[in-house]
C-alpha atoms as a PDB file:
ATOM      1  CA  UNK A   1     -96.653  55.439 -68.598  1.00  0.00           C
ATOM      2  CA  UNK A   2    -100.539  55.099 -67.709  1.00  0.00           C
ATOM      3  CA  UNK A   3    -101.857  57.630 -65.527  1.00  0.00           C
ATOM      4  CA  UNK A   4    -104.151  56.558 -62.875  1.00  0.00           C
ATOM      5  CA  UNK A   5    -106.868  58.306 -62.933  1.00  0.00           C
ATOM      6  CA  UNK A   6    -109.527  59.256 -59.366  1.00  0.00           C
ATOM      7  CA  UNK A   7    -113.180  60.179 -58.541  1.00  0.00           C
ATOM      8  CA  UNK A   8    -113.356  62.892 -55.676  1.00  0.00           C
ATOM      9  CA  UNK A   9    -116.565  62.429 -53.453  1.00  0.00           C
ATOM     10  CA  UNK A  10    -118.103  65.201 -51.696  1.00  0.00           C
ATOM     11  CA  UNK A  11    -119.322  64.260 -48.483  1.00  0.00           C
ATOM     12  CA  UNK A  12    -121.725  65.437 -45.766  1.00  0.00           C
ATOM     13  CA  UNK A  13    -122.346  64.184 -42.766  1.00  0.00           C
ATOM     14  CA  UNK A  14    -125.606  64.562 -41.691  1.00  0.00           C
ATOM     15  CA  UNK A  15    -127.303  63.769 -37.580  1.00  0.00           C
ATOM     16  CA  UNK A  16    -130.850  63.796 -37.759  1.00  0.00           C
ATOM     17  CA  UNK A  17    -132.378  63.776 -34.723  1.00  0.00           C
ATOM     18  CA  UNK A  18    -132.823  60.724 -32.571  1.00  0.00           C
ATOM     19  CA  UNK A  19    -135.930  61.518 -30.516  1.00  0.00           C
ATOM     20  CA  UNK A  20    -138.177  62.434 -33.898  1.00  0.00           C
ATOM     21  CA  UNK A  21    -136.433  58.760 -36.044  1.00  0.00           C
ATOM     22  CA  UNK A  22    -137.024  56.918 -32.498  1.00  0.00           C
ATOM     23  CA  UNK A  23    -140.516  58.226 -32.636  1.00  0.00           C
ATOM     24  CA  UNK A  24    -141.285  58.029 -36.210  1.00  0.00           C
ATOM     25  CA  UNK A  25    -142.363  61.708 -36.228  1.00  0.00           C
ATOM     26  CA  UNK A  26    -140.720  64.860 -37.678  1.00  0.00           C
ATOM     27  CA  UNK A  27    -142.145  67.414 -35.842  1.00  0.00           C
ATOM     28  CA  UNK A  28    -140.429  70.852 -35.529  1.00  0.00           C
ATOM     29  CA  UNK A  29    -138.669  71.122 -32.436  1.00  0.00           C
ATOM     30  CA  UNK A  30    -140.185  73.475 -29.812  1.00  0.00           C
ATOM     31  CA  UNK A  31    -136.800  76.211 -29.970  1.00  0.00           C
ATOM     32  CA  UNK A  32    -137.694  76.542 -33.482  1.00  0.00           C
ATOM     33  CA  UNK A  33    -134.378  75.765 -34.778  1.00  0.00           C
ATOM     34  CA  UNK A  34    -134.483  75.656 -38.587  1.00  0.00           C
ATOM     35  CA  UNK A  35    -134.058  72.155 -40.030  1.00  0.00           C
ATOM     36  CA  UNK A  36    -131.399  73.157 -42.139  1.00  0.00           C
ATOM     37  CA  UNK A  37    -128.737  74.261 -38.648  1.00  0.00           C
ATOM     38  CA  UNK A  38    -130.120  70.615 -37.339  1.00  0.00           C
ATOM     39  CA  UNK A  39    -129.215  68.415 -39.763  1.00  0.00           C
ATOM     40  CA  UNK A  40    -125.629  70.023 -40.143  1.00  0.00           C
ATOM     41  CA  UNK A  41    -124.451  70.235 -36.904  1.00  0.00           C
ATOM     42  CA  UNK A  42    -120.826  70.278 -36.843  1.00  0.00           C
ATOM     43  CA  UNK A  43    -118.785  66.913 -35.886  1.00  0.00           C
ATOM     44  CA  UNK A  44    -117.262  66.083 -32.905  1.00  0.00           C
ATOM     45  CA  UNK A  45    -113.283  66.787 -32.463  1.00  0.00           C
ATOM     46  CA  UNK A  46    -112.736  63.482 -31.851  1.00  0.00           C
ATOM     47  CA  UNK A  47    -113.883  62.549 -35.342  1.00  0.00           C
ATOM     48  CA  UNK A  48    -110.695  63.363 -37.747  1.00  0.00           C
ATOM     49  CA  UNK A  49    -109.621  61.938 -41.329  1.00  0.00           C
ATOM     50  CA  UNK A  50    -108.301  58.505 -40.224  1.00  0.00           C
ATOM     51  CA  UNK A  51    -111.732  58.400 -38.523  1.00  0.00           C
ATOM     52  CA  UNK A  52    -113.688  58.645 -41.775  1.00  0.00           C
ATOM     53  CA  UNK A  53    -111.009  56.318 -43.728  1.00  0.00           C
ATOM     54  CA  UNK A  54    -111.585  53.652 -41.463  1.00  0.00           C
ATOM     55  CA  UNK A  55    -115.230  54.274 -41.657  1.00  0.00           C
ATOM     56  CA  UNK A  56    -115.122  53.564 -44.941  1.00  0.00           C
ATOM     57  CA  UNK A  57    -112.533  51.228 -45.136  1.00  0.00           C
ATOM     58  CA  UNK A  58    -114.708  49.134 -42.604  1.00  0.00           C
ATOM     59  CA  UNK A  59    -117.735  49.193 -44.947  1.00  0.00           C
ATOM     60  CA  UNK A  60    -116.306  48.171 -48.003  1.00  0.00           C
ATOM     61  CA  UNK A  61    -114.926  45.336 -46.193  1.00  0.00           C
ATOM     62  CA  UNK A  62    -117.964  44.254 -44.842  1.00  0.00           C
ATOM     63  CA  UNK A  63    -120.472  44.390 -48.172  1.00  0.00           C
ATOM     64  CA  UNK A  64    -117.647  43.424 -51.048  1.00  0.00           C
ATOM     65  CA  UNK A  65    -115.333  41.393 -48.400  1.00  0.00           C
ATOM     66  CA  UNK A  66    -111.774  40.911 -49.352  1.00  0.00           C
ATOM     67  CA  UNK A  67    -112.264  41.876 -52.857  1.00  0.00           C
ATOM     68  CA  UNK A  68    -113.556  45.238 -52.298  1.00  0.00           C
ATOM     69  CA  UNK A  69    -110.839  46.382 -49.835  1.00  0.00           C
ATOM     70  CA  UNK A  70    -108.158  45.151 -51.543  1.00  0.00           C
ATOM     71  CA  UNK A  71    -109.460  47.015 -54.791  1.00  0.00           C
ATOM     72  CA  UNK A  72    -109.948  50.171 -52.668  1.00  0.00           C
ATOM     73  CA  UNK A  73    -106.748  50.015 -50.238  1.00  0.00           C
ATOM     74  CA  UNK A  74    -103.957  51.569 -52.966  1.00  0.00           C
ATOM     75  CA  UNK A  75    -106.090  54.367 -53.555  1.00  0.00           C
ATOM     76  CA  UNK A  76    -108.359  55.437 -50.789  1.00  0.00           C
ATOM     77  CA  UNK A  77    -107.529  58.655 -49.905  1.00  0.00           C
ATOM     78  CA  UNK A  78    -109.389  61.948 -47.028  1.00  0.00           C
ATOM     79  CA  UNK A  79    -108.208  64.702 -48.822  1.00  0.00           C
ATOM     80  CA  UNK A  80    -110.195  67.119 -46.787  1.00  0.00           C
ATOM     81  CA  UNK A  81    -112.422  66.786 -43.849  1.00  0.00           C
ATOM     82  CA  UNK A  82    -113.825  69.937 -41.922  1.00  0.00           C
ATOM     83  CA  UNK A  83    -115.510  68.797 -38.243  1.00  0.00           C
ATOM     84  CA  UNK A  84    -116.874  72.433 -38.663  1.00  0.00           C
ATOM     85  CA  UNK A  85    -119.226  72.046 -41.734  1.00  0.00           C
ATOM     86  CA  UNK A  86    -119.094  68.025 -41.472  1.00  0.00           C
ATOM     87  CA  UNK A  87    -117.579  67.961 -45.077  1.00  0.00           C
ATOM     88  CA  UNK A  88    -115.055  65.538 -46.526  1.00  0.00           C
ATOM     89  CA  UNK A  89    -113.264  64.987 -50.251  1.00  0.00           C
ATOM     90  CA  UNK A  90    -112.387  61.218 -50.616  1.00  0.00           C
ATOM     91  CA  UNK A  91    -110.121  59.986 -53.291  1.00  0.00           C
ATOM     92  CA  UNK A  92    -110.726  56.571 -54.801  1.00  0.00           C
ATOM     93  CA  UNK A  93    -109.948  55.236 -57.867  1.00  0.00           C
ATOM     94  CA  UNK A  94    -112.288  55.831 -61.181  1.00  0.00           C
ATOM     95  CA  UNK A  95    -112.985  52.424 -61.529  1.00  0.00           C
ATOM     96  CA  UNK A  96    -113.835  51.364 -57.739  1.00  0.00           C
ATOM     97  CA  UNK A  97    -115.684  55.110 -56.655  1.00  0.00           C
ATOM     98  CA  UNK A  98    -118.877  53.171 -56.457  1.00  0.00           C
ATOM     99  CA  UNK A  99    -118.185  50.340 -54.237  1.00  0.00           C
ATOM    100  CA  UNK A 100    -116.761  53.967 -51.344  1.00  0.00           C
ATOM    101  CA  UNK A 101    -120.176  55.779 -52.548  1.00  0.00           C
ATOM    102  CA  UNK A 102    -122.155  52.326 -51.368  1.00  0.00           C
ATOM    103  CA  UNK A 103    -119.976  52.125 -48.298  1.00  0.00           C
ATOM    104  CA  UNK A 104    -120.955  55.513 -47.473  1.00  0.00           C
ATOM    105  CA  UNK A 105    -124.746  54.669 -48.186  1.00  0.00           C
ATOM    106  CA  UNK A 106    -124.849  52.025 -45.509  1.00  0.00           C
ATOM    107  CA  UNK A 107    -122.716  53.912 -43.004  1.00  0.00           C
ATOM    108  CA  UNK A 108    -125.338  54.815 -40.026  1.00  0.00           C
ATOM    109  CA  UNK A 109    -123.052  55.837 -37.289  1.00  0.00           C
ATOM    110  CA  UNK A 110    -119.534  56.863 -36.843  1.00  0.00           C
ATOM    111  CA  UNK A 111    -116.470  55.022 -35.163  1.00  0.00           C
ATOM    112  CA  UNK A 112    -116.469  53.818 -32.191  1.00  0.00           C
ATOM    113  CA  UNK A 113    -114.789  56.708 -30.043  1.00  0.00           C
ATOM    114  CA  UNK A 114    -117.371  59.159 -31.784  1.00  0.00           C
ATOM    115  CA  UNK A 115    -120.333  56.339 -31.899  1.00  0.00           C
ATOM    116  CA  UNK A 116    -123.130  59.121 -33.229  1.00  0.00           C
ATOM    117  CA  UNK A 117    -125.859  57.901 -35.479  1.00  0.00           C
ATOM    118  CA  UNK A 118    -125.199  59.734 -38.362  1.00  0.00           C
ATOM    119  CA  UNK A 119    -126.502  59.775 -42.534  1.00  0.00           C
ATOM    120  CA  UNK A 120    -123.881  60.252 -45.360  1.00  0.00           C
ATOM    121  CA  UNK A 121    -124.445  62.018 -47.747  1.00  0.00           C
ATOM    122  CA  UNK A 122    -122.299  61.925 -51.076  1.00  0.00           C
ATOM    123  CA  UNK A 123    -123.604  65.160 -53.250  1.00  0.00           C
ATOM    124  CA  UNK A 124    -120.709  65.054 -56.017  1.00  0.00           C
ATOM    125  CA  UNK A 125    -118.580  63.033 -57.643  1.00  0.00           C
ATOM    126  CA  UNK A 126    -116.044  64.468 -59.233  1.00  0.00           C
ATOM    127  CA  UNK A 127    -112.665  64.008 -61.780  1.00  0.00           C
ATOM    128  CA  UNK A 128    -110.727  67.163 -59.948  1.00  0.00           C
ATOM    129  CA  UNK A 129    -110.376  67.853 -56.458  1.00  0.00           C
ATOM    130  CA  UNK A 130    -110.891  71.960 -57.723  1.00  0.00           C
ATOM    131  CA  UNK A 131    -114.210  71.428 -58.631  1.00  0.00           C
ATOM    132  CA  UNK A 132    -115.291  69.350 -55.576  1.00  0.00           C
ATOM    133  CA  UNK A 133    -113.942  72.217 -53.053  1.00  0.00           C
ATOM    134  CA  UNK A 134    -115.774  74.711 -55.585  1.00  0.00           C
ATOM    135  CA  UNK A 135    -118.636  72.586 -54.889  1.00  0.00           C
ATOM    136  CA  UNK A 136    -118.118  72.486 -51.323  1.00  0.00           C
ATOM    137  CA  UNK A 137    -117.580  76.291 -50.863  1.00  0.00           C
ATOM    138  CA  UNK A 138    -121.014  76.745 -52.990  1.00  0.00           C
ATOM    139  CA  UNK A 139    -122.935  74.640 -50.978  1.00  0.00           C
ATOM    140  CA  UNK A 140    -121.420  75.797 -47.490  1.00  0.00           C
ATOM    141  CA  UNK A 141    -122.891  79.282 -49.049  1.00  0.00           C
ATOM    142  CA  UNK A 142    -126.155  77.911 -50.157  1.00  0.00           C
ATOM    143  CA  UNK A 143    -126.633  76.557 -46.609  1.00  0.00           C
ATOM    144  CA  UNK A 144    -125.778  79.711 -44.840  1.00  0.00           C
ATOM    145  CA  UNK A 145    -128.224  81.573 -47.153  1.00  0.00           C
ATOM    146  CA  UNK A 146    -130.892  79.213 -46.605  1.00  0.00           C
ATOM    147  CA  UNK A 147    -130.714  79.292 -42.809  1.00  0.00           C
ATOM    148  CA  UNK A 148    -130.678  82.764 -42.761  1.00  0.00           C
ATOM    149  CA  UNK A 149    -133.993  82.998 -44.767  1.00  0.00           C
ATOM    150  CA  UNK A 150    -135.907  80.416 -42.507  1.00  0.00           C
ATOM    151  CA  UNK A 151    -134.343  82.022 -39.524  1.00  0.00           C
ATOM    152  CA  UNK A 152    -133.704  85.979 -40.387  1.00  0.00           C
ATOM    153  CA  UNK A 153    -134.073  87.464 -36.558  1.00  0.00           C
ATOM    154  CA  UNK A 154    -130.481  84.952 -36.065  1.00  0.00           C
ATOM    155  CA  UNK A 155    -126.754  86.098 -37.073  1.00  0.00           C
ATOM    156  CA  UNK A 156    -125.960  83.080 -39.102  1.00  0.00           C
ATOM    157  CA  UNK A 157    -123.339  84.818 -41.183  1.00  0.00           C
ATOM    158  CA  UNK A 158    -119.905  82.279 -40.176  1.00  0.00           C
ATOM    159  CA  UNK A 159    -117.368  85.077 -39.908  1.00  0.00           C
ATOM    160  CA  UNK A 160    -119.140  86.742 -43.462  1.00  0.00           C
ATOM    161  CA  UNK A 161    -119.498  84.140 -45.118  1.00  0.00           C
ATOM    162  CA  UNK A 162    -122.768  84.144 -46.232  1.00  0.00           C
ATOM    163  CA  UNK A 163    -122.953  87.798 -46.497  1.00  0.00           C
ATOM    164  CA  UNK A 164    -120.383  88.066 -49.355  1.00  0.00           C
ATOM    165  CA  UNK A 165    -122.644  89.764 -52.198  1.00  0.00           C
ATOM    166  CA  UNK A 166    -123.521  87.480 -54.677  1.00  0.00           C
ATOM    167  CA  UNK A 167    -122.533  84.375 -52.983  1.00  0.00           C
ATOM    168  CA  UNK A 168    -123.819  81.686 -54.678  1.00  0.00           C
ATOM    169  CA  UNK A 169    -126.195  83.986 -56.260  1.00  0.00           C
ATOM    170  CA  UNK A 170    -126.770  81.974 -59.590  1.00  0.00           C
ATOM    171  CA  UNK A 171    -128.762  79.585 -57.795  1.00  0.00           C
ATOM    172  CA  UNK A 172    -132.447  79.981 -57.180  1.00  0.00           C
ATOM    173  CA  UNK A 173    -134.897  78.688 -54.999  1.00  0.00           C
ATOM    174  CA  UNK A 174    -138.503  77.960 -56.443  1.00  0.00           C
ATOM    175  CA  UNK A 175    -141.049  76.516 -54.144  1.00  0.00           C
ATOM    176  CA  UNK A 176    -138.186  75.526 -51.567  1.00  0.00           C
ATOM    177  CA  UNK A 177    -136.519  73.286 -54.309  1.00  0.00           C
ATOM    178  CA  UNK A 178    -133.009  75.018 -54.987  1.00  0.00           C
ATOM    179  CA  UNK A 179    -131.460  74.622 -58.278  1.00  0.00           C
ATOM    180  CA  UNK A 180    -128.197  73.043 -57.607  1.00  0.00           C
ATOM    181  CA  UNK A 181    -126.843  72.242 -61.471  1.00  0.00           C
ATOM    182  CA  UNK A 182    -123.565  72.688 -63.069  1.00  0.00           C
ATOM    183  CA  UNK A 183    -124.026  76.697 -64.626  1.00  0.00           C
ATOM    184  CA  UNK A 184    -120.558  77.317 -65.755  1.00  0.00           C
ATOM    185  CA  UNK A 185    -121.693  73.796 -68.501  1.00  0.00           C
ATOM    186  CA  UNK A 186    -118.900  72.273 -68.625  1.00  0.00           C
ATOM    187  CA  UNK A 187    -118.682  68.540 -67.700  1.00  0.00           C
ATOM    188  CA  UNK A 188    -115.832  67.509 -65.467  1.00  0.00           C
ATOM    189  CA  UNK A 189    -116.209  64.089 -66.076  1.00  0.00           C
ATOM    190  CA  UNK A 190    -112.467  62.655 -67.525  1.00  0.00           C
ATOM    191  CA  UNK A 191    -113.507  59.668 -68.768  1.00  0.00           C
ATOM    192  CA  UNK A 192    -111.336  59.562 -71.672  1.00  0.00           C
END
């Protein structure tokens, strides 16, 4: 029997704001709200999982036609999706992954009930769903910590979250670039 085997794309969903795109500028806003809380505002309730499958169901369908979502439609699969840190884990098949990931590229806003311009962002792909949600929890972590630093007067903990010792501690910041490679080494790539 042949195993199938999946890709597992981490996904944010990012809203930059509309006035500074509209006017071509990125200014800092006047409340001095860090650009890291901006961009990852949490999404609406009304977004959920079918939401985001039919988000991306719709874009394959429109840039690889009948093809694409036929190639996609066993397979596709939300296997998480958080409105509170805007984070989803899609399931696709190895072999099709790239036609979601270019779905996802040209996405700009969300269903129609939602209808916010939006970017998405895919920042791993993955052969196991453990180490996309390990890569999820890191960067939820990361994100904390680095709104925290920008911002250090605000509580920005989550509950603790960020103030668990050594949370995502092995990675460093160096001249605001954060170091955000795979230190445990070992490649979870199944390709064989």
């Amino acid at each position: 029997m042949v195993r199938i085997k999946h890709r597992y794309l981490l996904v944010n969903i990012l809203y930059p704001d509309s006035n500074n795109v509209a006017n071509g500028s990125w200014k800092r806003p006047a409340d001095d709200v860090p650009y890291t809380v901006q961009f990852r505002r949490p999404t609406p309730d009304r977004m959920d999982s079918k939401l985001l499958a039919r988000l991306v169901r719709d874009g394959v369908s429109e840039l690889f036609g009948d093809y694409g979502s036929g190639m996609i439609a066993g397979s596709l699969q939300i296997k998480y999706f958080s409105p509170a840190t805007s984070t989803a884990i899609i399931r696709v098949s190895r072999d099709h992954y790239r036609m979601v990931w270019a779905a996802l590229t040209f996405a700009t806003h969300l269903p129609k009930p939602v209808d916010l311009s939006c970017v998405i962002q895919v920042v791993r792909v993955s052969g196991t769903v453990k180490k996309a949600e390990e890569e999820a929890i890191r960067r939820a972590r990361l994100s904390i910590r680095r709104a925290a630093a920008i911002a250090p007067t605000t509580d920005l903990t989550l509950g603790g979250v960020g103030a668990i010792d050594n949370a995502a501690s092995d990675d460093k910041f160096s001249n605001g670039i954060e170091d955000l490679d795979d230190d445990d080494g070992d490649d979870d790539d199944d390709d064989g």
